[in-house]
Each structure stands twice: as structure tokens, then as C-alpha cells.
C-alpha atoms as a PDB file:
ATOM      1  CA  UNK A   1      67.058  44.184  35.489  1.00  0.00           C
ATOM      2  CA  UNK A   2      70.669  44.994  34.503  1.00  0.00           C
ATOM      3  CA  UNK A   3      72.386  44.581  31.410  1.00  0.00           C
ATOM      4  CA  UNK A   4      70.826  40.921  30.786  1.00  0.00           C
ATOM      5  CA  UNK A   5      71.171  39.447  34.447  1.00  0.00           C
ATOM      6  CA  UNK A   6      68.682  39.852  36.797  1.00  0.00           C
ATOM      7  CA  UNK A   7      69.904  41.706  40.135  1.00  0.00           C
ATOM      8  CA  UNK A   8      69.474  39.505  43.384  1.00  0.00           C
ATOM      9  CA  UNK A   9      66.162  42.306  43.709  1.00  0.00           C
ATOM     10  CA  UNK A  10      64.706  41.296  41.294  1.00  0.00           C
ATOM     11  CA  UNK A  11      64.965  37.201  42.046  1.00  0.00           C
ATOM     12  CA  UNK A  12      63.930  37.971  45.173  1.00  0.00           C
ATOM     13  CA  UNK A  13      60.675  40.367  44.475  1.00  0.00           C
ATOM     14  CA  UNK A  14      59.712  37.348  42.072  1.00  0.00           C
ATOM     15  CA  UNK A  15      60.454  35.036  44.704  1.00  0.00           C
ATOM     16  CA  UNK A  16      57.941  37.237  47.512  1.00  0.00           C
ATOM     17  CA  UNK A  17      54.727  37.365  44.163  1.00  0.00           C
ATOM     18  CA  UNK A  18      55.447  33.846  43.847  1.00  0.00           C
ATOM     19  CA  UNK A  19      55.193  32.767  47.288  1.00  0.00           C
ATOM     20  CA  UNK A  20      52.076  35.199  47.711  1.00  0.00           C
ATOM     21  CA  UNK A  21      50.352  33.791  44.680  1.00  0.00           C
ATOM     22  CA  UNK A  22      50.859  29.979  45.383  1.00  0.00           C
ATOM     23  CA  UNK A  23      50.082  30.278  49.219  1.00  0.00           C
ATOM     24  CA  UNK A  24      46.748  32.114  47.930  1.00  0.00           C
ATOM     25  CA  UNK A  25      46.122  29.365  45.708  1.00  0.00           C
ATOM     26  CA  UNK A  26      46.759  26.480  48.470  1.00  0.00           C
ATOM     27  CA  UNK A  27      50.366  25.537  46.812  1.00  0.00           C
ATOM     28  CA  UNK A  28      53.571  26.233  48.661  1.00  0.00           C
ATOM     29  CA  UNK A  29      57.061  27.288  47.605  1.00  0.00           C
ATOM     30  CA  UNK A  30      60.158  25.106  48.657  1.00  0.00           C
ATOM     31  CA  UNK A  31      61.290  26.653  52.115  1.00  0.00           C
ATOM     32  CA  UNK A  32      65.161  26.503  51.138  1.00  0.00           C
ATOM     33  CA  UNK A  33      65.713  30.545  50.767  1.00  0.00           C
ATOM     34  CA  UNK A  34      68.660  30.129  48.733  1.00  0.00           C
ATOM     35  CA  UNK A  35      67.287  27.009  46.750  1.00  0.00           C
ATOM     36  CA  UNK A  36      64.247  28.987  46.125  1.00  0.00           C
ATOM     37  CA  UNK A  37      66.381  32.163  45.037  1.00  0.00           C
ATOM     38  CA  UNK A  38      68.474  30.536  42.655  1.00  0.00           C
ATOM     39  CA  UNK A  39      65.476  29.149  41.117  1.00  0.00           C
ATOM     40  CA  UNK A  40      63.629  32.426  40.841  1.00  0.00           C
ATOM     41  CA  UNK A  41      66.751  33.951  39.290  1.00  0.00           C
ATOM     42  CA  UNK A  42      66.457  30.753  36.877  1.00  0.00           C
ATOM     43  CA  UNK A  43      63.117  32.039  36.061  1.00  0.00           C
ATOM     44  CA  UNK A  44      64.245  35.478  35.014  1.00  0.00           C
ATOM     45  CA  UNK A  45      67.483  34.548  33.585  1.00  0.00           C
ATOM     46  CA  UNK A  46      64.706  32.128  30.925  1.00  0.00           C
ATOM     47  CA  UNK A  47      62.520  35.279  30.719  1.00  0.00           C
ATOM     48  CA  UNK A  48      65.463  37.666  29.538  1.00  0.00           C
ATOM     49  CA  UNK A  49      66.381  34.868  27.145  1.00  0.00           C
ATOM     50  CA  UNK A  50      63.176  33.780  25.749  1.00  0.00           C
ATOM     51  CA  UNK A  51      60.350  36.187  26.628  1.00  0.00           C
ATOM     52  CA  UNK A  52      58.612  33.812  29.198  1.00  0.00           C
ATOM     53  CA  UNK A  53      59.435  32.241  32.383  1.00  0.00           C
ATOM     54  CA  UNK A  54      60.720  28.995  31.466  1.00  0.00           C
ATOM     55  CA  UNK A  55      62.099  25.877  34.104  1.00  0.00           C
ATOM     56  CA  UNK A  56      65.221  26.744  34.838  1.00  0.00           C
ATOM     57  CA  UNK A  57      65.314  23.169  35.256  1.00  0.00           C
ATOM     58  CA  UNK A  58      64.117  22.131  31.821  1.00  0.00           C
ATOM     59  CA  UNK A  59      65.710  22.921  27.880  1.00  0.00           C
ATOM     60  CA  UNK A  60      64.013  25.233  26.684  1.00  0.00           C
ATOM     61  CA  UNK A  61      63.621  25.541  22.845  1.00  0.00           C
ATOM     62  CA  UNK A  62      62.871  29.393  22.751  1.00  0.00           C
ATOM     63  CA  UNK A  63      59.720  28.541  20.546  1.00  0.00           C
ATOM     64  CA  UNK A  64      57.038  29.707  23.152  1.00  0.00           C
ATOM     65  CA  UNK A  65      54.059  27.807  21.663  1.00  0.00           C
ATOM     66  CA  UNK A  66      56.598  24.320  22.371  1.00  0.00           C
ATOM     67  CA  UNK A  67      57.488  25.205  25.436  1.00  0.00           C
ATOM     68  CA  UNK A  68      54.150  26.256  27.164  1.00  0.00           C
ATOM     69  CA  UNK A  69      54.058  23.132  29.074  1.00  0.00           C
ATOM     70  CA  UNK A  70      57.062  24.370  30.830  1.00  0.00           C
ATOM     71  CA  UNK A  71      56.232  27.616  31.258  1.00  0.00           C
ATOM     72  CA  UNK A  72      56.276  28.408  35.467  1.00  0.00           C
ATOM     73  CA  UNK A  73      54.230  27.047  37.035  1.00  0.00           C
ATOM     74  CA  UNK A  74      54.491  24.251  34.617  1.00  0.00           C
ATOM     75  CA  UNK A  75      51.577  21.909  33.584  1.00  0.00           C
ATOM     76  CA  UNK A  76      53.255  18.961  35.249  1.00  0.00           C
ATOM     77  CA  UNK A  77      53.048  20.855  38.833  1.00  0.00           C
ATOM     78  CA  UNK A  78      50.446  19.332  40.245  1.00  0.00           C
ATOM     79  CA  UNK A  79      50.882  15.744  38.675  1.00  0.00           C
ATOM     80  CA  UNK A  80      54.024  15.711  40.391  1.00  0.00           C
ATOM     81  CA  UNK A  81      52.961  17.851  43.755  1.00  0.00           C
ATOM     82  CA  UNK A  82      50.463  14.775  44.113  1.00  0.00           C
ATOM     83  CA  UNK A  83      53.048  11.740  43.414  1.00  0.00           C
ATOM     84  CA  UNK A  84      56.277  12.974  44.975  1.00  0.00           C
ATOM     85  CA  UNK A  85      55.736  15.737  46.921  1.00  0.00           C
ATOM     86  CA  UNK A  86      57.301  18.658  44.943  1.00  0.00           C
ATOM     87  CA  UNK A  87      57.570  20.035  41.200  1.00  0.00           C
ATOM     88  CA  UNK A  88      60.441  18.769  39.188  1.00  0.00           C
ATOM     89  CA  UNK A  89      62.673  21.375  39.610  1.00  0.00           C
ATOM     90  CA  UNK A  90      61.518  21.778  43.635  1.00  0.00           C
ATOM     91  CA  UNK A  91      60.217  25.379  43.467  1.00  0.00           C
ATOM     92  CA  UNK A  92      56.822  24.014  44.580  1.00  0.00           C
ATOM     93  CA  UNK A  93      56.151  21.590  47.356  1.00  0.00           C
ATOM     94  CA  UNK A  94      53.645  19.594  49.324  1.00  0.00           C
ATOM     95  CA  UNK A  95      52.717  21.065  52.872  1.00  0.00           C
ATOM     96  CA  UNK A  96      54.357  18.391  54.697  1.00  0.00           C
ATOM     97  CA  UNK A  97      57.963  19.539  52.798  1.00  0.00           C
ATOM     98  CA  UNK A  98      57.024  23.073  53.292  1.00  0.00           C
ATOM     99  CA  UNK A  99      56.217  22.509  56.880  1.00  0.00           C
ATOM    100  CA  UNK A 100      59.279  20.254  57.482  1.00  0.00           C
ATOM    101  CA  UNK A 101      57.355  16.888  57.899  1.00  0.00           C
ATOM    102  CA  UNK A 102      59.074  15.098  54.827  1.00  0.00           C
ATOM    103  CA  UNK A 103      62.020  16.087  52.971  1.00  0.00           C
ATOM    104  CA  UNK A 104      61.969  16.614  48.953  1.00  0.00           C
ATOM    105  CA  UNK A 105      63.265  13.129  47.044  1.00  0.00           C
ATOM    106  CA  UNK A 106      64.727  13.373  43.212  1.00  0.00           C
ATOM    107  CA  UNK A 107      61.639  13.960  41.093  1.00  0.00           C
ATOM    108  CA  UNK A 108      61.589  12.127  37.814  1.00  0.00           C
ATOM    109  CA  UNK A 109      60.639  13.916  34.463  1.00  0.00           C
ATOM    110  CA  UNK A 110      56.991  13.367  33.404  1.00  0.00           C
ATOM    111  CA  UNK A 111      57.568  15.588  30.395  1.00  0.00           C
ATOM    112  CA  UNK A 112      57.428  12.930  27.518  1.00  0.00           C
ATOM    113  CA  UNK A 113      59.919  13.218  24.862  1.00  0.00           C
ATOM    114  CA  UNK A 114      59.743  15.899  22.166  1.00  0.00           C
ATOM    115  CA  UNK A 115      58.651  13.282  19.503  1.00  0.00           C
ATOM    116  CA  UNK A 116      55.946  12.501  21.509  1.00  0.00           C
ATOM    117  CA  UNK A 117      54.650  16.417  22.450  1.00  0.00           C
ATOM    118  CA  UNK A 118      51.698  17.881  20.523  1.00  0.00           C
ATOM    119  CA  UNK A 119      51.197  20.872  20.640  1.00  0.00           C
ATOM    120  CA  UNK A 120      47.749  21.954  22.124  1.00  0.00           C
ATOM    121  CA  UNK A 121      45.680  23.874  19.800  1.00  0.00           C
ATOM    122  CA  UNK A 122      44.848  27.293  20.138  1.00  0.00           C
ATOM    123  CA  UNK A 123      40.875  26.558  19.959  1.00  0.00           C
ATOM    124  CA  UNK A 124      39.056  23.674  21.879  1.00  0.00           C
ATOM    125  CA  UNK A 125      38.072  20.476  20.074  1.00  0.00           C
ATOM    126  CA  UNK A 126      34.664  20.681  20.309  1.00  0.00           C
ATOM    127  CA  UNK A 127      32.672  17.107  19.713  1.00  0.00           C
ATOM    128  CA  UNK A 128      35.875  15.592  19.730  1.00  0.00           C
ATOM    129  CA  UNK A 129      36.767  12.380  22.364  1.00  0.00           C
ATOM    130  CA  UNK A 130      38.562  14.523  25.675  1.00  0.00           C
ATOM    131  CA  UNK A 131      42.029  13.352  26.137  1.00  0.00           C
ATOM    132  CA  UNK A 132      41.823  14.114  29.754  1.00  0.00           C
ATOM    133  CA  UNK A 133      39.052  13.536  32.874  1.00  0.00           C
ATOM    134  CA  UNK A 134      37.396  17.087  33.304  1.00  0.00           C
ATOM    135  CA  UNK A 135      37.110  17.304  37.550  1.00  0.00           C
ATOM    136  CA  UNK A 136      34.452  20.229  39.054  1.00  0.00           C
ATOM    137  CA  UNK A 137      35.113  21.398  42.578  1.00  0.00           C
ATOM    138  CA  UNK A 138      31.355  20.420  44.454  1.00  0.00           C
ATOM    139  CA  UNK A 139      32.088  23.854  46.589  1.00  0.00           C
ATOM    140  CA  UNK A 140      32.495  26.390  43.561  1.00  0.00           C
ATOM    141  CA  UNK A 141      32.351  24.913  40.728  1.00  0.00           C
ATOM    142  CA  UNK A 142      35.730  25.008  39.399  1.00  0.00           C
ATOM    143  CA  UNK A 143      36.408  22.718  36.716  1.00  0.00           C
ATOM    144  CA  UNK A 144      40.015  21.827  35.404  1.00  0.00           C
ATOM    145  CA  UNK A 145      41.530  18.739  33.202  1.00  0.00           C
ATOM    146  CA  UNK A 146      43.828  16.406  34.325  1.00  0.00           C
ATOM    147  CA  UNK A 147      44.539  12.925  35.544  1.00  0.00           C
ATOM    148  CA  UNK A 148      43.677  13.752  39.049  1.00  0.00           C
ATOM    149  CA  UNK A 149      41.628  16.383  41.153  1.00  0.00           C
ATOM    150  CA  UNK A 150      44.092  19.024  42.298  1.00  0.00           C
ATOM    151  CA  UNK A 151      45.210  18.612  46.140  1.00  0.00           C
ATOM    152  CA  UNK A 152      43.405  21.998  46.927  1.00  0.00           C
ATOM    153  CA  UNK A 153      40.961  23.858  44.545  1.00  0.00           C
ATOM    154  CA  UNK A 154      42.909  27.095  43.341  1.00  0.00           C
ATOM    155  CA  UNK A 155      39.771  29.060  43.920  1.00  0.00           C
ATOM    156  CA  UNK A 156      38.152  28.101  47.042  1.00  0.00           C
ATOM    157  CA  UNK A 157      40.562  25.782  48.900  1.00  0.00           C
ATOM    158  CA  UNK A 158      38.580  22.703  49.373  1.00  0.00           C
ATOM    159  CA  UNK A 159      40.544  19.665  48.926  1.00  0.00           C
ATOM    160  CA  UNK A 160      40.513  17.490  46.771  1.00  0.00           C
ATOM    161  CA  UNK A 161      37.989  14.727  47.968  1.00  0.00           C
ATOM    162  CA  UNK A 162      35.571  17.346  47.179  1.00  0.00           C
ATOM    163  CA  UNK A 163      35.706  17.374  43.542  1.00  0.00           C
ATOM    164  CA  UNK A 164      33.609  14.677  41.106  1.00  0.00           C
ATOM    165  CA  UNK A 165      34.309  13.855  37.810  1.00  0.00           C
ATOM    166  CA  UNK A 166      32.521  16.103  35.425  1.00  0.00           C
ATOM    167  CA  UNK A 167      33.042  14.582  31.911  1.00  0.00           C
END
């Protein structure tokens, strides 16, 4: 990087790991080039800033332990992958936006308001009530918490009708 600002190299080498990483992992990134661009020069813009790759979509307070739920990919991803077809800030879609099937509709913030954000602690609450369903992939055993099963398991790509609820 340059004197602060990311060159258009360096969006766009973050843009080709990203899009190798999330098609590897069954996600997709939007298929607007330049949409995607100026989003992955968001991304590096927040890392010059901050020290981590913040939404460029989001405020970010510069205080990495409160803003780790916005860190890219962020932990509403998925959540919102599942209900409207694409991330907040668009960077990742369904397959039927990638693919062209369905266009990409204004996504509405699931982030609740700082007042309401705790911030997770560093070591798990063990014997302690779980504040979200834990979901294991019935193929490899993958296990992740969340509202919902993820749309394809990040390690061996089954979908999600092939997880159970674990806990």
C-alpha cells in the first residue's frame, strides 16, 4: 500500500483471496466487479485505519474487541445470506444473485444497537445456559452456533438440510 490508500492492486488482489476463499467455502462474492472493488478497497481503507478489516459499510469504533462482529466476513453474513440473499453491505451473495437468477434488494441492519452489544468473552461459559442453538454437519461433523444451519457447511459443502441440532 501507498502512503495510507490502498493502490487499485491491492483492492483487487484482496478482491481475487476473497473470492477464492468464499467460493472454497460454498459462499459467493457479489458479481458487480466494480461494486465488489470498491468494497474491497473499503476493506483496506478500515484495515489502514484500524488494524482489521472492518465493513466498509458499518461505523466502526476503532476498539477491535467492539467491533469483532463486524470484522469481514462479519458475524451477521450468513443470517442475512439466508433471509435476503446477500450480506449487508453486498460483498457476499446467495448463488442465485451470483449466478444472475435474482437481483440483490436493500438489506436491513441486524446489528442491534450499541447499548444492546455485549461483548463476547474471551473464554467459553462453561455450565452456563447457551445463548445460541449449536448445529453439527451429519457429513463431518462440523459444529457452529447460530440461529440457523449455514446454507452450505464451510468444510465439506453439504447443505444445510444435513445438519441436526447438537445442543
Amino acid at each position: 500500500m501507498n502512503a495510507g490508500l490502498p493502490s487499485a492492486a491491492d483492492g483487487e488482489a484482496l478482491r481475487t483471496r476473497l473470492e477464492l476463499e468464499a467460493e472454497s467455502a460454498g459462499y459467493h462474492l457479489n458479481p458487480d466487479l466494480e461494486f465488489t472493488r470498491s468494497l474491497t478497497h473499503g476493506l483496506l481503507v478500515n484495515e489502514g485505519r484500524y488494524g482489521y478489516r472492518a465493513c466498509p459499510c458499518r461505523l466502526a469504533t476503532g476498539d477491535a474487541a467492539r467491533d469483532r462482529d463486524i470484522v469481514c466476513p462479519c458475524d451477521y453474513r450468513d443470517a442475512d445470506l439466508l433471509d435476503w440473499g446477500g450480506c449487508f453491505c453486498g460483498l457476499y451473495v446467495s448463488a442465485d444473485i451470483q449466478e444472475g437468477k435474482t437481483s440483490l434488494a436493500s438489506v436491513p441492519e441486524r446489528r442491534p444497537p450499541a447499548a444492546e452489544r455485549t461483548m463476547a468473552p474471551d473464554a467459553p461459559r462453561l455450565g452456563r445456559a447457551l445463548s445460541l442453538p449449536v448445529w453439527r454437519c451429519r457429513v463431518c461433523g462440523y459444529l457452529c452456533a447460530r440461529q440457523r444451519p449455514p446454507a452450505v457447511c464451510p468444510i465439506c459443502k453439504a447443505t444445510s438440510d444435513r445438519f441436526e441440532a447438537f445442543a
